[in-house]
Protein backbone atom coordinates (compact mmCIF):
# COMPACT_ATOMS: atom_id res chain seq x y z
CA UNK A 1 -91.86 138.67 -112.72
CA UNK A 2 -94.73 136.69 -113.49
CA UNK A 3 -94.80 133.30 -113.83
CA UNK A 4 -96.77 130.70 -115.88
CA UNK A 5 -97.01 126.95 -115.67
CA UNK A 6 -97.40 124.63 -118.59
CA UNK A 7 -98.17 121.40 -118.07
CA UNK A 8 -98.10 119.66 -120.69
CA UNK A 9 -96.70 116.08 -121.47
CA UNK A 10 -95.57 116.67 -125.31
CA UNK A 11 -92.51 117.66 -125.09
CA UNK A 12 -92.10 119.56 -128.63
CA UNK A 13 -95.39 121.87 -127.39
CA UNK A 14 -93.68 122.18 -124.01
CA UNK A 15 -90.69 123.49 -125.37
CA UNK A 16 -92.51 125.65 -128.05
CA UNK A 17 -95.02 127.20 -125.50
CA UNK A 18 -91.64 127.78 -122.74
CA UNK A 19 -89.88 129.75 -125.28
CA UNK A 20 -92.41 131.69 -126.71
CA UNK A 21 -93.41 132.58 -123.19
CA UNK A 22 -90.21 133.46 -121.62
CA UNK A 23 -89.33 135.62 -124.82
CA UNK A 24 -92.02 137.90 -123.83
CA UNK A 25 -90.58 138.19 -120.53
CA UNK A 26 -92.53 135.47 -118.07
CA UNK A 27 -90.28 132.85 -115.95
CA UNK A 28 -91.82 129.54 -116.96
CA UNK A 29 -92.15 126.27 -115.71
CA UNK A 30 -93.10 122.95 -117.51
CA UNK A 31 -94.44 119.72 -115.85
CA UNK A 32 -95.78 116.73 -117.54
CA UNK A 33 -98.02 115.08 -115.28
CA UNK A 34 -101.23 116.25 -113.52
CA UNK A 35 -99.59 115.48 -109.63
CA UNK A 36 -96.75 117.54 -110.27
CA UNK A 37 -98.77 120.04 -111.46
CA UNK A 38 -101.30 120.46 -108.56
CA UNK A 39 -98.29 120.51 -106.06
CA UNK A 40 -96.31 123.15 -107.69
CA UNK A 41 -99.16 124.99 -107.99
CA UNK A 42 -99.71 125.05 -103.76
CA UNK A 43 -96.25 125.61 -103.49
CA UNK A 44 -95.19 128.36 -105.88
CA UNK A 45 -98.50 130.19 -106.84
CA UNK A 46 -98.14 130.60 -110.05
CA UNK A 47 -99.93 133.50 -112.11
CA UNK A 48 -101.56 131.23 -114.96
CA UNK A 49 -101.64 127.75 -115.83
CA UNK A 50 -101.54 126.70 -119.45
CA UNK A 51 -102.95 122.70 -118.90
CA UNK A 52 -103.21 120.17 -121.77
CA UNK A 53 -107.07 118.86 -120.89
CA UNK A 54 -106.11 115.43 -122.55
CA UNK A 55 -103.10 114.94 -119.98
CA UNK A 56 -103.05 111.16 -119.90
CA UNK A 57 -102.76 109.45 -116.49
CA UNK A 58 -99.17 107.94 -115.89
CA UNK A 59 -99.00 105.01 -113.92
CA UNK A 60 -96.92 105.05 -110.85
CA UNK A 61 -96.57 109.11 -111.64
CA UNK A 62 -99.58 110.44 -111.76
CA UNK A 63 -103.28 109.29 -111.77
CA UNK A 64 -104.89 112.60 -112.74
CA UNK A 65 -105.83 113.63 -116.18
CA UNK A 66 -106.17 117.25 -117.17
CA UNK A 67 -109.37 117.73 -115.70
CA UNK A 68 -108.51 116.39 -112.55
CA UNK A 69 -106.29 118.81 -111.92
CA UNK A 70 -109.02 121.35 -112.89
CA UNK A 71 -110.64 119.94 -110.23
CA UNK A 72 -108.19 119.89 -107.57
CA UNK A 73 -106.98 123.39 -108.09
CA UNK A 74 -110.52 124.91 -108.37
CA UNK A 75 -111.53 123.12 -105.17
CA UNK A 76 -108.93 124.67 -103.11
CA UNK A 77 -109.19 128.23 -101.70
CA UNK A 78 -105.39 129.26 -102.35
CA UNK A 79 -105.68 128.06 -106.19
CA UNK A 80 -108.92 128.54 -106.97
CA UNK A 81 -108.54 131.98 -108.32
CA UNK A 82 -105.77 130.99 -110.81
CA UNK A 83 -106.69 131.85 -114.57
CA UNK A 84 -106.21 128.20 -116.58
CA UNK A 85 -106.20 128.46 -120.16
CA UNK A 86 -106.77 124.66 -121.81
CA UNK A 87 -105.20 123.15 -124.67
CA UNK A 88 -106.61 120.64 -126.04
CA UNK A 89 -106.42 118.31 -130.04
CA UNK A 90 -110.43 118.11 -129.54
CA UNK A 91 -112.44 121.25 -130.87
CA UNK A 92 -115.97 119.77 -130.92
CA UNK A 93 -118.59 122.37 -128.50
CA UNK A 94 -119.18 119.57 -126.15
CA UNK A 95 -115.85 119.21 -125.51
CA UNK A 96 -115.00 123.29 -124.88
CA UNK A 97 -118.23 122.61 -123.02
CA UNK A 98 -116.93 120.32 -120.79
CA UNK A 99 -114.23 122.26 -120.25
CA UNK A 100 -115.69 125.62 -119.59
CA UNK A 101 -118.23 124.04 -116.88
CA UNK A 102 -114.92 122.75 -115.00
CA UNK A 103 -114.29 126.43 -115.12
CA UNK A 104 -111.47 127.05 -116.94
CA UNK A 105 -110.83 130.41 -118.04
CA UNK A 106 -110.01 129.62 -121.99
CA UNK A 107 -109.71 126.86 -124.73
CA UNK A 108 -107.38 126.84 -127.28
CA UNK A 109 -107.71 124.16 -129.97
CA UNK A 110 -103.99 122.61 -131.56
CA UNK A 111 -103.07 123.82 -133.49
CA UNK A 112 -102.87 126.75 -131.55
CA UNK A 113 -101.64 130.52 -133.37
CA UNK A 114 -99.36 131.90 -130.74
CA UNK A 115 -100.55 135.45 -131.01
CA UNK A 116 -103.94 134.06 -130.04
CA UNK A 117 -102.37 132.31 -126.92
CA UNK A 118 -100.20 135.32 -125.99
CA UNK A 119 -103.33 137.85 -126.27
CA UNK A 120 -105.14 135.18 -123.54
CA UNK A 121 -102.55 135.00 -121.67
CA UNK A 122 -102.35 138.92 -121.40
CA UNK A 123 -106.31 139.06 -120.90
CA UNK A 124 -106.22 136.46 -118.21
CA UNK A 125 -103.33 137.79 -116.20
CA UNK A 126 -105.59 141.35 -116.26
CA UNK A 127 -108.47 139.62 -115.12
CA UNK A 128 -107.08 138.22 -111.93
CA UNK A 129 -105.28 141.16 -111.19
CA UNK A 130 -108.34 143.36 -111.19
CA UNK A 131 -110.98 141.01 -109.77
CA UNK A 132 -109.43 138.91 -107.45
CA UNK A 133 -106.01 139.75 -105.80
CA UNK A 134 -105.02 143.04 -103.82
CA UNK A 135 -104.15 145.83 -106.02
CA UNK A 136 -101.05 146.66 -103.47
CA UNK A 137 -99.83 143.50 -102.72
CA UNK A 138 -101.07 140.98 -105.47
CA UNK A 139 -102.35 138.62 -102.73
CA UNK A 140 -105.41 137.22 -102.78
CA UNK A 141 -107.99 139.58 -101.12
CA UNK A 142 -111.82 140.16 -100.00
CA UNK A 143 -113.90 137.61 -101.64
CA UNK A 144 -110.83 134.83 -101.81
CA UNK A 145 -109.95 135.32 -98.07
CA UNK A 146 -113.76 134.53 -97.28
CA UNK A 147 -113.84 131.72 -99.48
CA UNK A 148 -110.37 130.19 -97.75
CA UNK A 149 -111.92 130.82 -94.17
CA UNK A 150 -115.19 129.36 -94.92
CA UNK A 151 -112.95 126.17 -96.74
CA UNK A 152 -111.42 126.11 -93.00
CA UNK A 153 -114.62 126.45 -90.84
CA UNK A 154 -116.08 123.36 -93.21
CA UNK A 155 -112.76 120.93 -92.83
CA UNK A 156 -112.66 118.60 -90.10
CA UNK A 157 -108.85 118.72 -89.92
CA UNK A 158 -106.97 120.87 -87.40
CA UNK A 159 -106.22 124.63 -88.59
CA UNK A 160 -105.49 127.70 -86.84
CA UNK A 161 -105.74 131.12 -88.61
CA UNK A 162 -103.06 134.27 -87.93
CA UNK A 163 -104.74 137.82 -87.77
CA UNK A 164 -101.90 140.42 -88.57
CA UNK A 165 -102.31 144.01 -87.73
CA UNK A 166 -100.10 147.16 -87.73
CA UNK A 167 -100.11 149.24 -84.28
CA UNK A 168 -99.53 152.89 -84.86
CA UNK A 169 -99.74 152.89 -88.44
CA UNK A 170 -102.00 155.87 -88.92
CA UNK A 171 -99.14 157.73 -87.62
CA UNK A 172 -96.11 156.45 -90.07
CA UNK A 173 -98.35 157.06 -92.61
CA UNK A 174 -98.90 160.26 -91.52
CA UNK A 175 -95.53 161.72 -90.93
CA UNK A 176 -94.07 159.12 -93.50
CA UNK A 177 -96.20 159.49 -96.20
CA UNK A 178 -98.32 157.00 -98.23
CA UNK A 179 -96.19 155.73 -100.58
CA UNK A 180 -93.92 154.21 -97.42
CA UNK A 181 -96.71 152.93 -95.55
CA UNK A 182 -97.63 151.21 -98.38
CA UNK A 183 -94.06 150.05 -98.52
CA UNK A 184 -94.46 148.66 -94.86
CA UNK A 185 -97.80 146.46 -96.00
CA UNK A 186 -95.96 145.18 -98.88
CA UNK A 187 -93.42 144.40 -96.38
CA UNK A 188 -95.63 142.54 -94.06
CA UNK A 189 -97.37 140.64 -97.24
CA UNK A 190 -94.12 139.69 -98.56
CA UNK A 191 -92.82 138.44 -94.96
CA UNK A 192 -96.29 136.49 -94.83
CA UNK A 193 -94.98 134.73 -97.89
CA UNK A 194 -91.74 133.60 -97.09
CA UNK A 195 -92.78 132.44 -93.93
CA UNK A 196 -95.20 130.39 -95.32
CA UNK A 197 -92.96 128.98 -97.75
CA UNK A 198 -90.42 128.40 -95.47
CA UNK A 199 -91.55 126.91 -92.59
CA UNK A 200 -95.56 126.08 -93.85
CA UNK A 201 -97.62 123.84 -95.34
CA UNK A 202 -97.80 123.51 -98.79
CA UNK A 203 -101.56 124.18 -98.72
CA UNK A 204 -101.33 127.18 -96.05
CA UNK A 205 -102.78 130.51 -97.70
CA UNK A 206 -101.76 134.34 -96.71
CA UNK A 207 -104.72 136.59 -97.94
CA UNK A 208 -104.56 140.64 -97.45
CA UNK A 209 -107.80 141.49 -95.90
CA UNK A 210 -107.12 145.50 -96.86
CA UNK A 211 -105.39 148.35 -95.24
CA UNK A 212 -102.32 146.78 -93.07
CA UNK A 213 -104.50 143.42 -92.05
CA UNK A 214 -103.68 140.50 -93.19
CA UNK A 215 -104.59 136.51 -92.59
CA UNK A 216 -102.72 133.31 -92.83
CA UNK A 217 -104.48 130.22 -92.72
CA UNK A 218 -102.48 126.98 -92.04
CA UNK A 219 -102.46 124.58 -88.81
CA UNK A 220 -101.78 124.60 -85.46
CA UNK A 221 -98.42 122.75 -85.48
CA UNK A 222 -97.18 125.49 -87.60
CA UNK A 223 -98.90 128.49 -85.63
CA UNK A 224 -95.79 128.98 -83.68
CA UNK A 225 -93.09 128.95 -85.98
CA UNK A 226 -94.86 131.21 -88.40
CA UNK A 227 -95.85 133.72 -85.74
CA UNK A 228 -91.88 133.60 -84.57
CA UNK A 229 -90.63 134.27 -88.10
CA UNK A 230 -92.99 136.88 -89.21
CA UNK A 231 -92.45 138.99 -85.88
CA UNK A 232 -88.31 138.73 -85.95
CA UNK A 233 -88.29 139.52 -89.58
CA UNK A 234 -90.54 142.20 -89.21
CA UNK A 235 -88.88 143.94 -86.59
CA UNK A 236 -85.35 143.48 -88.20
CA UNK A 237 -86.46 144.55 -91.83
CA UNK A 238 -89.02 147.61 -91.01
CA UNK A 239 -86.16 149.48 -89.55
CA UNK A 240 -84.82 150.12 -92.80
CA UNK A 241 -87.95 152.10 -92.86
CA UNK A 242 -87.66 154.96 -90.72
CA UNK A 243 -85.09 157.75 -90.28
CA UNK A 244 -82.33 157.21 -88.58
CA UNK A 245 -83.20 159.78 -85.52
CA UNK A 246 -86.57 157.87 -85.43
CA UNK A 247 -84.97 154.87 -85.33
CA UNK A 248 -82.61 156.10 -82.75
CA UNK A 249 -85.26 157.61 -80.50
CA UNK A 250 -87.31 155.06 -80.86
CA UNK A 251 -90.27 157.01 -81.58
CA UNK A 252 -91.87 159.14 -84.50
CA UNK A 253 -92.09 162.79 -84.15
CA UNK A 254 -95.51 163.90 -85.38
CA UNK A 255 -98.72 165.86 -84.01
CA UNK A 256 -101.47 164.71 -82.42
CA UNK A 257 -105.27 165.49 -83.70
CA UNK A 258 -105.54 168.77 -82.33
CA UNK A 259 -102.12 169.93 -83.95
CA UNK A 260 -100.02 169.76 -80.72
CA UNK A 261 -96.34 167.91 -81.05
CA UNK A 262 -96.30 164.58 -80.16
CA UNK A 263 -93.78 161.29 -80.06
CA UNK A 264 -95.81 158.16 -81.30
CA UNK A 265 -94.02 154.95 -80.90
CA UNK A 266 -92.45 153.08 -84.10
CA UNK A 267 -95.15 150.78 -85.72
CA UNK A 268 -94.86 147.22 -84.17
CA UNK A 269 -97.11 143.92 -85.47
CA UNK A 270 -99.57 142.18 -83.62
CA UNK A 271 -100.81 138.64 -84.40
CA UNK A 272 -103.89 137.28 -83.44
CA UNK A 273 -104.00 133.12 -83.44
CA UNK A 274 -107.30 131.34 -83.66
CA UNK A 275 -107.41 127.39 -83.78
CA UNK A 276 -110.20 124.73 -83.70
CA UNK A 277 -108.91 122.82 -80.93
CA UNK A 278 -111.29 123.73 -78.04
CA UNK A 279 -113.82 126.13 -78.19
CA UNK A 280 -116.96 125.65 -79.45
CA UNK A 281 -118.33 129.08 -81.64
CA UNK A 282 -121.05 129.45 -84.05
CA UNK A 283 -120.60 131.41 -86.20
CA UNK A 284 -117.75 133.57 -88.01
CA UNK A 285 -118.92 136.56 -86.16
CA UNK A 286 -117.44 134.63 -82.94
CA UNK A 287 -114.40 133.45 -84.71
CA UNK A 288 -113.45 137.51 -85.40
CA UNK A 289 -114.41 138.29 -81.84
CA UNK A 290 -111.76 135.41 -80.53
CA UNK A 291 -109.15 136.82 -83.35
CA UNK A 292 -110.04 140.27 -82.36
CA UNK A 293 -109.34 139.48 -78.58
CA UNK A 294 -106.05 137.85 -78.98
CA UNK A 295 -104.84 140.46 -80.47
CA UNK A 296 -106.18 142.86 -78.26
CA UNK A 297 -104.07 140.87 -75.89
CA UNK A 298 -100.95 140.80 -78.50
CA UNK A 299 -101.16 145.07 -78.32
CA UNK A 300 -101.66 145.18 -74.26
CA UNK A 301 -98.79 143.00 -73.48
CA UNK A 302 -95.59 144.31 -71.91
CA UNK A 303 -93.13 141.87 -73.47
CA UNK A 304 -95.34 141.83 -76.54
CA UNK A 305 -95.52 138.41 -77.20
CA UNK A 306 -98.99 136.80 -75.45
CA UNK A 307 -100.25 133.10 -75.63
CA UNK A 308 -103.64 132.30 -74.47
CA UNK A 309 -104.62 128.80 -74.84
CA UNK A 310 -108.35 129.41 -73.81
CA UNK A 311 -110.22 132.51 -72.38
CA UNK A 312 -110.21 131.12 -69.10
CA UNK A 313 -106.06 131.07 -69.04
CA UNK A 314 -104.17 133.45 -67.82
CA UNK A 315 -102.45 135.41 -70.49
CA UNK A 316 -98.66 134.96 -69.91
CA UNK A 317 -95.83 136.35 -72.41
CA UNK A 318 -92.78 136.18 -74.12
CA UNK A 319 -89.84 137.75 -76.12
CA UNK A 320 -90.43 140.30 -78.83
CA UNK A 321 -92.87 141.16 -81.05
CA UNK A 322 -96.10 140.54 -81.02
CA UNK A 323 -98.72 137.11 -81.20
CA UNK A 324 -101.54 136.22 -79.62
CA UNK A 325 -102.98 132.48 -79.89
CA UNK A 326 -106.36 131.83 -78.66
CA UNK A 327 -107.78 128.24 -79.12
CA UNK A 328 -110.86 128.27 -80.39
CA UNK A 329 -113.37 126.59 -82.73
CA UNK A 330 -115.08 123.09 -83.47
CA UNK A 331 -114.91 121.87 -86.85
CA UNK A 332 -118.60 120.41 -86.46
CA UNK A 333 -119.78 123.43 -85.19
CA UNK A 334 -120.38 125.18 -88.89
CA UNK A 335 -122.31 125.74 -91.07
CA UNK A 336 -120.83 127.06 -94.98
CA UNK A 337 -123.87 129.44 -95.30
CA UNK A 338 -123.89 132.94 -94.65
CA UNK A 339 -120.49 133.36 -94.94
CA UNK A 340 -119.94 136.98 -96.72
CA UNK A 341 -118.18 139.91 -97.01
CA UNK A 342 -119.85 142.09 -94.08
CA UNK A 343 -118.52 138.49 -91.65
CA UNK A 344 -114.89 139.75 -93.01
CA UNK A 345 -115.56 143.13 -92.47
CA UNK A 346 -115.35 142.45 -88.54
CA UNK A 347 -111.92 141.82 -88.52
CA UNK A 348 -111.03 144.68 -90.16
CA UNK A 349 -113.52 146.85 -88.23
CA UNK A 350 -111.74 145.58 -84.90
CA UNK A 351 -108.51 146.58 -85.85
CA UNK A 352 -109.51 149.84 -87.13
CA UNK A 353 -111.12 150.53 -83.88
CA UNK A 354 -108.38 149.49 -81.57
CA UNK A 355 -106.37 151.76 -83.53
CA UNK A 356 -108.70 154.72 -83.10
CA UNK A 357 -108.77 154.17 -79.64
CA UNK A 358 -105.15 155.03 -79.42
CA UNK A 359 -104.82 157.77 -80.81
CA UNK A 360 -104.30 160.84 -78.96
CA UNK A 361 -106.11 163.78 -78.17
């Protein structure tokens, strides 16, 4: 279901715009002050914000007017991309000037007609959908994850960043079908999700880089934890999955590139970990060369759980599933230019060619 957030400190609009909304089936929520608004938004992600621009300030609640919160969310990688349609008692250009140059995505003067706001709404929610967010999993994807990486390679603060990849997944597909191996990436994003929400940051973004990779972004503290979750609940919900003989057997029966039968184990997870702790590289290109080698590491190891806390450690590993955390980057060490799409690219690249390399034939 999607979901909208109103915020919006008279009450009689509240309540008008909540049941207007939900009647054409959206699950709303209504806050009144600007700080409540920006934290709900990193928590629950909502679809679209409808924000009264002339929010007052509430002291001891809330310092922020409406365009503060424009600000905040807009600033932040995991928000940014959210559609915000204004409200606002003032109609005059400069002041849907003012509010178009803090980049919100509509202005509506009170009073508003509610087939006007409803048709916006609609519009906006396309928008997003085709521009900036995953068309599988409705996660924020290319341009977004390289504007949250490049938010992390500019912020002094610890961070670490997951690299999730599918092993074998050419093969499921393959014997499986597409329309369950796209079931098994919305299973990974979703999994991504919960784990963030559960045992995250409130800031902490997942993005779906394309195919079955995916990133999470968050910090080191919560590295662990995160990498535990998604790899148990991965291995205990993908087995609904498969056929039971697969399951059983423990492998898929399929045939390899030259047509001949062949058993290709079940499709496991690997998770490269990257964190600013230590090393010292230069450039993003390095950063998906350390992500790329820990979970290189992740695929090779027996027990499939590896931990490398620099490339001069010897990998060692753990109980099941698979995560690999290499520490690695210096928050001074960046610059925020050059940062585009072809730097992303290389993580996918990497995974596409480890999986290549293991195919048979």
């Amino acid at each position: 279901m999607v979901n909208i957030l109103v915020v919006e400190d008279e009450q009689s609009i509240a309540k008008i715009l909540k049941e207007t909304l939900e009647i054409e089936g959206y699950w709303v929520k209504v806050v009144l002050n600007g700080e409540d608004a920006v934290q709900f938004t990193l928590r629950e992600m909502p679809h679209l914000i409808i924000l009264n621009v002339m929010l007052p300030a509430m002291y001891g609640v809330s310092s922020m007017d409406g365009y503060d919160v424009i600000l905040r969310l807009r600033s932040h990688p995991k928000t940014m991309h959210i559609p915000i349609i204004a409200l606002s008692a003032l109609g005059e250009p400069a002041d849907k000037i003012r509010a178009y140059e803090g980049d919100v995505d509509g202005y509506i003067t009170k009073p508003f007609d509610i087939a006007e706001l409803l048709a916006r709404v609609r519009r906006q929610l396309r928008r997003v959908q085709q521009s900036c967010l995953s068309p599988l999993t409705s996660l924020p994807g290319g341009l977004q994850v390289v504007r949250a990486i490049n938010y992390k390679l500019g912020n002094v603060d610890p961070w670490s960043i997951l690299y999730l990849d599918l092993d074998n997944f050419k093969a499921f597909n393959d014997v499986y079908g597409f329309l369950t191996g796209n079931e098994m990436i919305l299973l990974v994003g979703r999994i991504c999700q919960r784990a963030v929400y559960e045992y995250g940051n409130t800031d902490d973004f997942v993005g779906h880089i394309g195919g079955d990779d995916f990133v999470v972004l968050t910090t080191p503290e919560r590295a662990t934890p995160l990498c535990r979750y998604i790899s148990e609940r991965y291995k205990e919900e993908s087995a609904l999955l498969y056929h039971s003989e697969d399951l059983r057997r423990g492998s898929i029966s399929g045939v390899d590139r030259k047509g001949r039968p062949y058993q290709f184990p079940l499709v496991s997870l690997s998770i490269g970990v990257v964190n600013n702790q230590t090393c010292r590289p230069h450039s993003i290109q390095e950063v998906s060369g350390l992500a790329a080698e820990a979970k290189r590491n992740a695929k090779q190891s027996t027990s499939n759980i590896s931990y490398i806390s620099s490339q001069r450690d010897k990998v060692y590993s753990d109980r099941s599933h698979s995560f690999a955390s290499s520490s690695a980057l210096s928050p001074q060490s960046f610059s925020l230019s050059g940062l585009t799409m072809n730097d992303l690219l290389h993580f996918a690249e990497e995974g596409a060619i480890a999986e290549y390399e293991q195919q048979v034939y």
